[in-house]
PDB file of N, CA and C in Angstrom:
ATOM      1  N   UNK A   1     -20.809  -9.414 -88.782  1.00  0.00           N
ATOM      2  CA  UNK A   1     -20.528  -9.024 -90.149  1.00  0.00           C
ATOM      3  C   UNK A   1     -21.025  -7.597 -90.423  1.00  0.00           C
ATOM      4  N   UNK A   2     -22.126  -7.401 -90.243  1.00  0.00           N
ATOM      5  CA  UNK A   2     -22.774  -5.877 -89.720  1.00  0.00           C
ATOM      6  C   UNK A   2     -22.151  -5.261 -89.459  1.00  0.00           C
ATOM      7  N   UNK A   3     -21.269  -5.419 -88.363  1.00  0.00           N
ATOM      8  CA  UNK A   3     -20.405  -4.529 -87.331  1.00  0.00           C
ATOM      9  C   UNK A   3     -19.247  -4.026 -88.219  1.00  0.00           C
ATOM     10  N   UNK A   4     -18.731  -4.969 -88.770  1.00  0.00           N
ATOM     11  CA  UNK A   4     -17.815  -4.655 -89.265  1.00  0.00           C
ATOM     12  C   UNK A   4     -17.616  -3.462 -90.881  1.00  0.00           C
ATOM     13  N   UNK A   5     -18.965  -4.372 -91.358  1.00  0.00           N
ATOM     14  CA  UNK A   5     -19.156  -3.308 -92.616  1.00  0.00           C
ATOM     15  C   UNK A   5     -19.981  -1.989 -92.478  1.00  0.00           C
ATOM     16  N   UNK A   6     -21.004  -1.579 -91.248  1.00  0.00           N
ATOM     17  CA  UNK A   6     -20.830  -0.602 -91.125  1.00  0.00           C
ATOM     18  C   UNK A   6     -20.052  -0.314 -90.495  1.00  0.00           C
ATOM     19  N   UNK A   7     -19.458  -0.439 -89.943  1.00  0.00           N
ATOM     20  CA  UNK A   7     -18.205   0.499 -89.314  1.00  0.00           C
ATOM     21  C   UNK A   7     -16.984   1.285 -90.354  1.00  0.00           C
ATOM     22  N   UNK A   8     -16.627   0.063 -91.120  1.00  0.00           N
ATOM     23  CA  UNK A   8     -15.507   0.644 -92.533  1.00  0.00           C
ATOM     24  C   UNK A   8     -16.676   1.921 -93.393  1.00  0.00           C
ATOM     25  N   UNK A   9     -17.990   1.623 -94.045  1.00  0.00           N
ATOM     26  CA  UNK A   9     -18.336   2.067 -94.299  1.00  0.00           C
ATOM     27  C   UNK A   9     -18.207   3.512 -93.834  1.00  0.00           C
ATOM     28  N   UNK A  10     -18.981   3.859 -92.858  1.00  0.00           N
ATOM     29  CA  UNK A  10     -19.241   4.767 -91.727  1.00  0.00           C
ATOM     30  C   UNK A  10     -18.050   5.930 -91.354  1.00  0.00           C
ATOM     31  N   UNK A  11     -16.948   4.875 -91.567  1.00  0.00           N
ATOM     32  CA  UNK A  11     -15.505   5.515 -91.415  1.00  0.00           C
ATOM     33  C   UNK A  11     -14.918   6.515 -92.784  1.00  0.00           C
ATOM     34  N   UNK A  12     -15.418   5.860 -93.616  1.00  0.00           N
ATOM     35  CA  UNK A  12     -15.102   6.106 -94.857  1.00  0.00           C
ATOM     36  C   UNK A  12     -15.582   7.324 -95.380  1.00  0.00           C
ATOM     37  N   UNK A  13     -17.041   7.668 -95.396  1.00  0.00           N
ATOM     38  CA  UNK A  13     -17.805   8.218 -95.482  1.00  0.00           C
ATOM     39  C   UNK A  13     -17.737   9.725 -94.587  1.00  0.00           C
ATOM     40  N   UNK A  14     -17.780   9.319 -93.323  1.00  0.00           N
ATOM     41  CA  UNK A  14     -16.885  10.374 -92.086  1.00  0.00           C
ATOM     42  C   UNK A  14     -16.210  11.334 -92.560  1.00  0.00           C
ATOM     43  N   UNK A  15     -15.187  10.685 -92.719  1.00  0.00           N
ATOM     44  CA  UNK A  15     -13.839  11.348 -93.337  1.00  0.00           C
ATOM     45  C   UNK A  15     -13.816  12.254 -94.115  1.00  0.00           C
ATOM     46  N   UNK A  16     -14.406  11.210 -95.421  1.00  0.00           N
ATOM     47  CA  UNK A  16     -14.271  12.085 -96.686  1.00  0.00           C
ATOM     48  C   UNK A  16     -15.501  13.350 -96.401  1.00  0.00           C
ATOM     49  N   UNK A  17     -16.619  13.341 -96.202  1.00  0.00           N
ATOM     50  CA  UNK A  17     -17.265  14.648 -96.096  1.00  0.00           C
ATOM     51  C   UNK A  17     -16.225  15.455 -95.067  1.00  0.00           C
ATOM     52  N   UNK A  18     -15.771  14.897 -94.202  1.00  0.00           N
ATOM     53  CA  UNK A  18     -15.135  16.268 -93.455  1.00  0.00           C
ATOM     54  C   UNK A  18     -13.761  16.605 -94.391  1.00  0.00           C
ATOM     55  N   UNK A  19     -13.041  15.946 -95.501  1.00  0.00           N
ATOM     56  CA  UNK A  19     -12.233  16.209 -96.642  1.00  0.00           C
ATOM     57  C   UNK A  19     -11.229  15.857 -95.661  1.00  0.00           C
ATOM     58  N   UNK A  20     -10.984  14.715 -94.870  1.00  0.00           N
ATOM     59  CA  UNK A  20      -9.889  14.363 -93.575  1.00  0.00           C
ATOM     60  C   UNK A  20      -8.888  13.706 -95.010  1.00  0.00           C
ATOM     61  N   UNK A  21      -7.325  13.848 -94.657  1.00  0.00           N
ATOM     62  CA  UNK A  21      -6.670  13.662 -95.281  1.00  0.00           C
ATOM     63  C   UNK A  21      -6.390  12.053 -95.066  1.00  0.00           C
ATOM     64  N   UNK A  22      -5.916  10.964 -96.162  1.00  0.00           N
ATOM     65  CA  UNK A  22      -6.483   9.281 -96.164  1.00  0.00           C
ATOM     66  C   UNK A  22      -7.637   9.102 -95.718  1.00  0.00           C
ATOM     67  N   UNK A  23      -8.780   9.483 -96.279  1.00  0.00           N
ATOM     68  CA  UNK A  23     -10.047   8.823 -95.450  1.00  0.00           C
ATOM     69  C   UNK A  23     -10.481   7.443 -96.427  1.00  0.00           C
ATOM     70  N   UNK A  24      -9.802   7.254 -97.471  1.00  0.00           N
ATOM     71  CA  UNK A  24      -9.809   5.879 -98.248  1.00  0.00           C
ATOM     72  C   UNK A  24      -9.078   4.772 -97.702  1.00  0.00           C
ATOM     73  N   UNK A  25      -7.785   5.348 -97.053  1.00  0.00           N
ATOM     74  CA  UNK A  25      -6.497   4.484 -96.658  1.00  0.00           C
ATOM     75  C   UNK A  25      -6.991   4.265 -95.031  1.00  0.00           C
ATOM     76  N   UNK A  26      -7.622   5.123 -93.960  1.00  0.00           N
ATOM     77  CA  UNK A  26      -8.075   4.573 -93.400  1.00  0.00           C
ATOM     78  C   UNK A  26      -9.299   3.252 -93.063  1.00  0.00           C
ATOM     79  N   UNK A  27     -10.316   3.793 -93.940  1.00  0.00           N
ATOM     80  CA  UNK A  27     -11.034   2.675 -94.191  1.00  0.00           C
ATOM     81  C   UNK A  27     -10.767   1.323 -94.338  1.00  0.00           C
ATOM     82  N   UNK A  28      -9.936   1.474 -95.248  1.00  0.00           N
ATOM     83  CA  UNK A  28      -9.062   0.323 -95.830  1.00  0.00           C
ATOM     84  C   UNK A  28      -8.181  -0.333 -94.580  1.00  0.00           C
ATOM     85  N   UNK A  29      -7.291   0.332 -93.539  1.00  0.00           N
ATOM     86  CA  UNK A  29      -6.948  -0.165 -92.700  1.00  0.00           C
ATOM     87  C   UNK A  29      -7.557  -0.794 -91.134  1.00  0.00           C
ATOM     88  N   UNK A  30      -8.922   0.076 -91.270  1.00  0.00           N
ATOM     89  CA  UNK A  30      -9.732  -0.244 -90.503  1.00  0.00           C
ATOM     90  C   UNK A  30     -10.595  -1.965 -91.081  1.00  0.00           C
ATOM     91  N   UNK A  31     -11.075  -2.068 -92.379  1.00  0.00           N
ATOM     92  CA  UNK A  31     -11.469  -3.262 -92.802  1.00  0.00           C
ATOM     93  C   UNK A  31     -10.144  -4.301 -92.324  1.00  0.00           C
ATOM     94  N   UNK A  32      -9.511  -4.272 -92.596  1.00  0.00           N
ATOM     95  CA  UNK A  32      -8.439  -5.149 -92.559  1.00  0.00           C
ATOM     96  C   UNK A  32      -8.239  -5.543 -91.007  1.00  0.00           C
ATOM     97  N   UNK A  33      -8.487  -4.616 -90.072  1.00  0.00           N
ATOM     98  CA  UNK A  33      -8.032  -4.340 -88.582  1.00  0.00           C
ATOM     99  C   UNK A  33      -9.260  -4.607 -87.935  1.00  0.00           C
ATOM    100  N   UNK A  34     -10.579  -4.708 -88.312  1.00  0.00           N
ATOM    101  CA  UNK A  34     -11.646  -4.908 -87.489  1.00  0.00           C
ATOM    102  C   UNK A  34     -11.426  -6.960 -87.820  1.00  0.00           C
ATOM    103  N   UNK A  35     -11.599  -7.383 -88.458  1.00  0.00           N
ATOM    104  CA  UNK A  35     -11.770  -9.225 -88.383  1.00  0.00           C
ATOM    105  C   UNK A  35     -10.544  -9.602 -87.543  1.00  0.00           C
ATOM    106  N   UNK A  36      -9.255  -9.389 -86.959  1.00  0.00           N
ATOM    107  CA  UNK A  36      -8.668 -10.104 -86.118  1.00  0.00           C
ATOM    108  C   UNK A  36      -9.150  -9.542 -84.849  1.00  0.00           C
ATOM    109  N   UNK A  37      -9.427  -7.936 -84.911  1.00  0.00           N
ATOM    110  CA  UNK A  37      -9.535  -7.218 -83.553  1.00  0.00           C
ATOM    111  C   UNK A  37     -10.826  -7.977 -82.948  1.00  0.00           C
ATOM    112  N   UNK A  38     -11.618  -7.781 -83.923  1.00  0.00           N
ATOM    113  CA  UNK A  38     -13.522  -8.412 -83.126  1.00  0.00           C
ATOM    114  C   UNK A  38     -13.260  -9.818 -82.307  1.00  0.00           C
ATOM    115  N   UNK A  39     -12.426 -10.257 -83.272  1.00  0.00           N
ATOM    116  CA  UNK A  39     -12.350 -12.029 -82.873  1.00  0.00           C
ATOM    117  C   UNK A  39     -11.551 -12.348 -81.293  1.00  0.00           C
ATOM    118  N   UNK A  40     -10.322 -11.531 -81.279  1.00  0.00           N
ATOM    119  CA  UNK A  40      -9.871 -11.514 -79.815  1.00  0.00           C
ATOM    120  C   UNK A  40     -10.589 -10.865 -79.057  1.00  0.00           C
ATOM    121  N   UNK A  41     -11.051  -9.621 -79.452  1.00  0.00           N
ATOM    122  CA  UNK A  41     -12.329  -8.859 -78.253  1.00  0.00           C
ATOM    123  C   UNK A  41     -13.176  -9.596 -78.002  1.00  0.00           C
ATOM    124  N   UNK A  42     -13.925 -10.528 -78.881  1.00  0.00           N
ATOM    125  CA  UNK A  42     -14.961 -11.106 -78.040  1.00  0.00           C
ATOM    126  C   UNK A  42     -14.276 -12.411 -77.403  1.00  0.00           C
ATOM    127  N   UNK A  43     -13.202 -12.864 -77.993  1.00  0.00           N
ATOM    128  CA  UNK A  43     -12.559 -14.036 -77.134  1.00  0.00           C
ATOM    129  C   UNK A  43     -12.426 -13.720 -75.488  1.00  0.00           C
ATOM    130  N   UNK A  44     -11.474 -12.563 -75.855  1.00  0.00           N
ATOM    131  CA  UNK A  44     -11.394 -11.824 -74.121  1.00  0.00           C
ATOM    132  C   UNK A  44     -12.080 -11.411 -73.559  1.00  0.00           C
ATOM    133  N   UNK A  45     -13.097 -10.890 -73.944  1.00  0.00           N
ATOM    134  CA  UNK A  45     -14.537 -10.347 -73.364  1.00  0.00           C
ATOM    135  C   UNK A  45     -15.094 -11.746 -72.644  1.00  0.00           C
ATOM    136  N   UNK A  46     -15.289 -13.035 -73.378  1.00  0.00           N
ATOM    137  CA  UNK A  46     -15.683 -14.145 -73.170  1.00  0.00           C
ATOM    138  C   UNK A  46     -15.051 -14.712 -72.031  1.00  0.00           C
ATOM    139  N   UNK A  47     -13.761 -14.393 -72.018  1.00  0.00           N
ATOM    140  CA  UNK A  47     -12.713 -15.402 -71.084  1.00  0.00           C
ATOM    141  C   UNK A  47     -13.019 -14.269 -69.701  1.00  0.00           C
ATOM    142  N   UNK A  48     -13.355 -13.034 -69.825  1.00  0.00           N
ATOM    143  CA  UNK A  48     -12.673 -12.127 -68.685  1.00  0.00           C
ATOM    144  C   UNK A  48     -14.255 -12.069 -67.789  1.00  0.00           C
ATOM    145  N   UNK A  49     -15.165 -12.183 -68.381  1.00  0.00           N
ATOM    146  CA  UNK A  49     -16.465 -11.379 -67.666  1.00  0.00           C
ATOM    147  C   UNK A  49     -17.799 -12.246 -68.228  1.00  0.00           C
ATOM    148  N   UNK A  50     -18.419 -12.625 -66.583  1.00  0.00           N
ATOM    149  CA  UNK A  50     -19.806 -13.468 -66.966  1.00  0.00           C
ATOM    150  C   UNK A  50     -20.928 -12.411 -66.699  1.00  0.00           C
ATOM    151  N   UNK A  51     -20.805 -11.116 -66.139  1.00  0.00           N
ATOM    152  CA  UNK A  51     -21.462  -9.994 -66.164  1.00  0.00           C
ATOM    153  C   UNK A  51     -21.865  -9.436 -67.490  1.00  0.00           C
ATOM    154  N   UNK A  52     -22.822  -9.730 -67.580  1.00  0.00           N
ATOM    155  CA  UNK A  52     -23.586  -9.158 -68.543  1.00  0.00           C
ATOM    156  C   UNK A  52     -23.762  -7.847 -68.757  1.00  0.00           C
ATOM    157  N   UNK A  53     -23.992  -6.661 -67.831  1.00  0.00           N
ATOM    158  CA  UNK A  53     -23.941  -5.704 -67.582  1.00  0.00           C
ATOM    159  C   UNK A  53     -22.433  -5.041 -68.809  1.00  0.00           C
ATOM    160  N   UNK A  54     -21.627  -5.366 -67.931  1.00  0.00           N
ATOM    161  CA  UNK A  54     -20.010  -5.030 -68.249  1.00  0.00           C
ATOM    162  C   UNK A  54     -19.652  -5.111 -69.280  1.00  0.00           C
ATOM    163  N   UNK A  55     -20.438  -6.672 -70.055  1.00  0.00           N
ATOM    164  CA  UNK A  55     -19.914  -7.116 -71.232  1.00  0.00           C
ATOM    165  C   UNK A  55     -20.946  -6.000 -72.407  1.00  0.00           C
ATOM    166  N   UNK A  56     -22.097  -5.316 -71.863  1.00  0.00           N
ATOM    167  CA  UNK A  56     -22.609  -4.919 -72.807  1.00  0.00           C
ATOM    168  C   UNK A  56     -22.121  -2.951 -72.805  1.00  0.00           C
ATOM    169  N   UNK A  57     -21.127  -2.815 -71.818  1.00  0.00           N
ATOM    170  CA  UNK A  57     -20.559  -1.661 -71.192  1.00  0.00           C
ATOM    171  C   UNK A  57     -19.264  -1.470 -72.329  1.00  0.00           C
ATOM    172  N   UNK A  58     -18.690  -2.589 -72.185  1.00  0.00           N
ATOM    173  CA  UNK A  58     -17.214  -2.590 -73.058  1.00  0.00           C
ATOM    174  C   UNK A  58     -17.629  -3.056 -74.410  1.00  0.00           C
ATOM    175  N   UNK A  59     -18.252  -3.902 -74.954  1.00  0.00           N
ATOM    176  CA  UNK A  59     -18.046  -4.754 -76.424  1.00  0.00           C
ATOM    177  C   UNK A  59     -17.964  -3.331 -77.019  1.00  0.00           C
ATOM    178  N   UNK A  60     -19.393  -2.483 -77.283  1.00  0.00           N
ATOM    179  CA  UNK A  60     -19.496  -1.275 -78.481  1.00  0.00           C
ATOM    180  C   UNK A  60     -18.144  -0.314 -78.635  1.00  0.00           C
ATOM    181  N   UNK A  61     -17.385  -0.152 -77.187  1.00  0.00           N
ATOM    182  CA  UNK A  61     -16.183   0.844 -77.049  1.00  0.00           C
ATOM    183  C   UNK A  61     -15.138  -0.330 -77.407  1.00  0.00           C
ATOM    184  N   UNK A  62     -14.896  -1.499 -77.761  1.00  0.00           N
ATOM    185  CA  UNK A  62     -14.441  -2.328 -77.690  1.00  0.00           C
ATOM    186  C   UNK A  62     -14.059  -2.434 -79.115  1.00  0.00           C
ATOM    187  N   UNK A  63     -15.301  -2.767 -79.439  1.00  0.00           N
ATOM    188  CA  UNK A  63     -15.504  -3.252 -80.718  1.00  0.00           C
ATOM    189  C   UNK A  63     -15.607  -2.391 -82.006  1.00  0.00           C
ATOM    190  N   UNK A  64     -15.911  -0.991 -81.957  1.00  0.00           N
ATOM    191  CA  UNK A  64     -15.671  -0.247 -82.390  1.00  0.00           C
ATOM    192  C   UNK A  64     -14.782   1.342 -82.499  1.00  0.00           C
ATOM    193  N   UNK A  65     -14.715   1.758 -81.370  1.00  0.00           N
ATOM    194  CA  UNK A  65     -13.930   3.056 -81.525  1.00  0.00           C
ATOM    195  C   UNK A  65     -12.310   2.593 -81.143  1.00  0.00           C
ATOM    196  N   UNK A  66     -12.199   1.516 -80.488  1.00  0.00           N
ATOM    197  CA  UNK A  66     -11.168   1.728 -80.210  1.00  0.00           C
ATOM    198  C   UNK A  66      -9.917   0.855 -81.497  1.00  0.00           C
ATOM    199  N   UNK A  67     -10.674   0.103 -82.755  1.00  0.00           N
ATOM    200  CA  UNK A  67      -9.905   0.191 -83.905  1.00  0.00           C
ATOM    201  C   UNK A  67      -9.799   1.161 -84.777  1.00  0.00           C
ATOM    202  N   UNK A  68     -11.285   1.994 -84.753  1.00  0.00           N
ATOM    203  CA  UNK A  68     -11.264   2.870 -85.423  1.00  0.00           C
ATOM    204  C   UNK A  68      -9.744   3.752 -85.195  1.00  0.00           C
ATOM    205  N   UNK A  69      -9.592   4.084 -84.166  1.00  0.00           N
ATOM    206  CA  UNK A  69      -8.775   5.183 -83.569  1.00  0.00           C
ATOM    207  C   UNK A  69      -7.235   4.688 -83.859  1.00  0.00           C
ATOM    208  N   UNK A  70      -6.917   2.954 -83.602  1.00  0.00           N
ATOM    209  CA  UNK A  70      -6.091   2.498 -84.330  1.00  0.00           C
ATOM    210  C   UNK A  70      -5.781   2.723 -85.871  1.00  0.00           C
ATOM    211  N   UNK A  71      -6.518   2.873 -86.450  1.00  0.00           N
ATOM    212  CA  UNK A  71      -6.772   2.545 -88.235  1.00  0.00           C
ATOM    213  C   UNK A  71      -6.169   3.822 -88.451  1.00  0.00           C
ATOM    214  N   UNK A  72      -7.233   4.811 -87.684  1.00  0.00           N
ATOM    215  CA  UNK A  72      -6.635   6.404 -87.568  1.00  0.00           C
ATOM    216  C   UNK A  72      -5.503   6.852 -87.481  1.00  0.00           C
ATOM    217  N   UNK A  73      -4.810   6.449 -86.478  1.00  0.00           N
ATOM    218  CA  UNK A  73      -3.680   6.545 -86.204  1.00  0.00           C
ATOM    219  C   UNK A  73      -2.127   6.193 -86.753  1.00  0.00           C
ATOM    220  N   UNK A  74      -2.506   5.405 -87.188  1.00  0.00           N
ATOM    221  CA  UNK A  74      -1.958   3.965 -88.048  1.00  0.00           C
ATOM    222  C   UNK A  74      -1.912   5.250 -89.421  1.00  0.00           C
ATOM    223  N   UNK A  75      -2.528   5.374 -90.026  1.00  0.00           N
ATOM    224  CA  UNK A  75      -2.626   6.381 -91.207  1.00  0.00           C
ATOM    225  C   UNK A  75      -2.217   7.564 -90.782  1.00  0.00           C
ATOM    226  N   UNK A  76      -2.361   8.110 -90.075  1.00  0.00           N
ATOM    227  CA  UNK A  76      -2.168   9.441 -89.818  1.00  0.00           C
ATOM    228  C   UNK A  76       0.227   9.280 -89.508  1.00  0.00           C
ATOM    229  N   UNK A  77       0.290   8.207 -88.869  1.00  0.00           N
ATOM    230  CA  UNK A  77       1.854   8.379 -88.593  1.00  0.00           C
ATOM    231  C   UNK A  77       2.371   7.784 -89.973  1.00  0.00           C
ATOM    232  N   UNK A  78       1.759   7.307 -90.883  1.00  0.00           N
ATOM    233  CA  UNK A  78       2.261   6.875 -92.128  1.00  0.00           C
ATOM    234  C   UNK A  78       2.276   8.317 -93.059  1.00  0.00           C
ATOM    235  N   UNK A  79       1.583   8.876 -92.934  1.00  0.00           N
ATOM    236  CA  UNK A  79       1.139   9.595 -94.056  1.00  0.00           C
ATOM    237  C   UNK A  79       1.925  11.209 -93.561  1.00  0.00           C
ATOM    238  N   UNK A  80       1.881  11.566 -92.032  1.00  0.00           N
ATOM    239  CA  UNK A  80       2.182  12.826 -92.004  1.00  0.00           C
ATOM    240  C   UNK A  80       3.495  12.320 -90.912  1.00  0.00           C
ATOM    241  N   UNK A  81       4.130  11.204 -90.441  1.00  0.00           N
ATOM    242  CA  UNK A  81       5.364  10.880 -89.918  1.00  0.00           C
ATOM    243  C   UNK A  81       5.154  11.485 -88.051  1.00  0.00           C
ATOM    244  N   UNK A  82       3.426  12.019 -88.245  1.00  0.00           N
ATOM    245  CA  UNK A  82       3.487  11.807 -86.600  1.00  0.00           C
ATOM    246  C   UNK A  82       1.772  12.089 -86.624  1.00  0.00           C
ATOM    247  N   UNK A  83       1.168  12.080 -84.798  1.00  0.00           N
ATOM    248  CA  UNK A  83       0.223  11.666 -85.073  1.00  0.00           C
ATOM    249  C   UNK A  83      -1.124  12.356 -84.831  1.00  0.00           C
TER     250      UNK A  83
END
């Protein structure tokens, strides 16, 4: 739950000091996009790897930058029609 609300937070916040254009609409797509994403990442994380090592290698890049960058993206081809 942590994970998730700082992360939208964090995102939000990001943005807008750097004056990034949707840094509200990303947030917003990132909240929405982190509770299905976490839930299959750790499903697959669970199903793929009993290495502990690995699992603590991938979850953080897992679990966080790589929706972020979705959410990002996701806004950025809505808003300016590329990315």
């Amino acid at each position: 739950m942590l994970l998730w609300i700082g992360s939208v937070i964090g995102a939000g916040i990001g943005l807008r000091i750097r004056s990034y254009l949707g840094s509200k609409t990303t947030a917003l797509f990132l909240a929405i996009l982190m509770v299905p994403w976490t839930l299959v990442m750790l499903w697959l994380l669970d199903k793929i790897t009993d290495n502990l090592v690995l699992l603590m290698i991938l979850a953080p890049i897992l679990l966080t930058a790589v929706p972020g960058l979705l959410a990002r993206g996701a806004v950025l081809l809505i808003r300016t029609k590329h990315v």
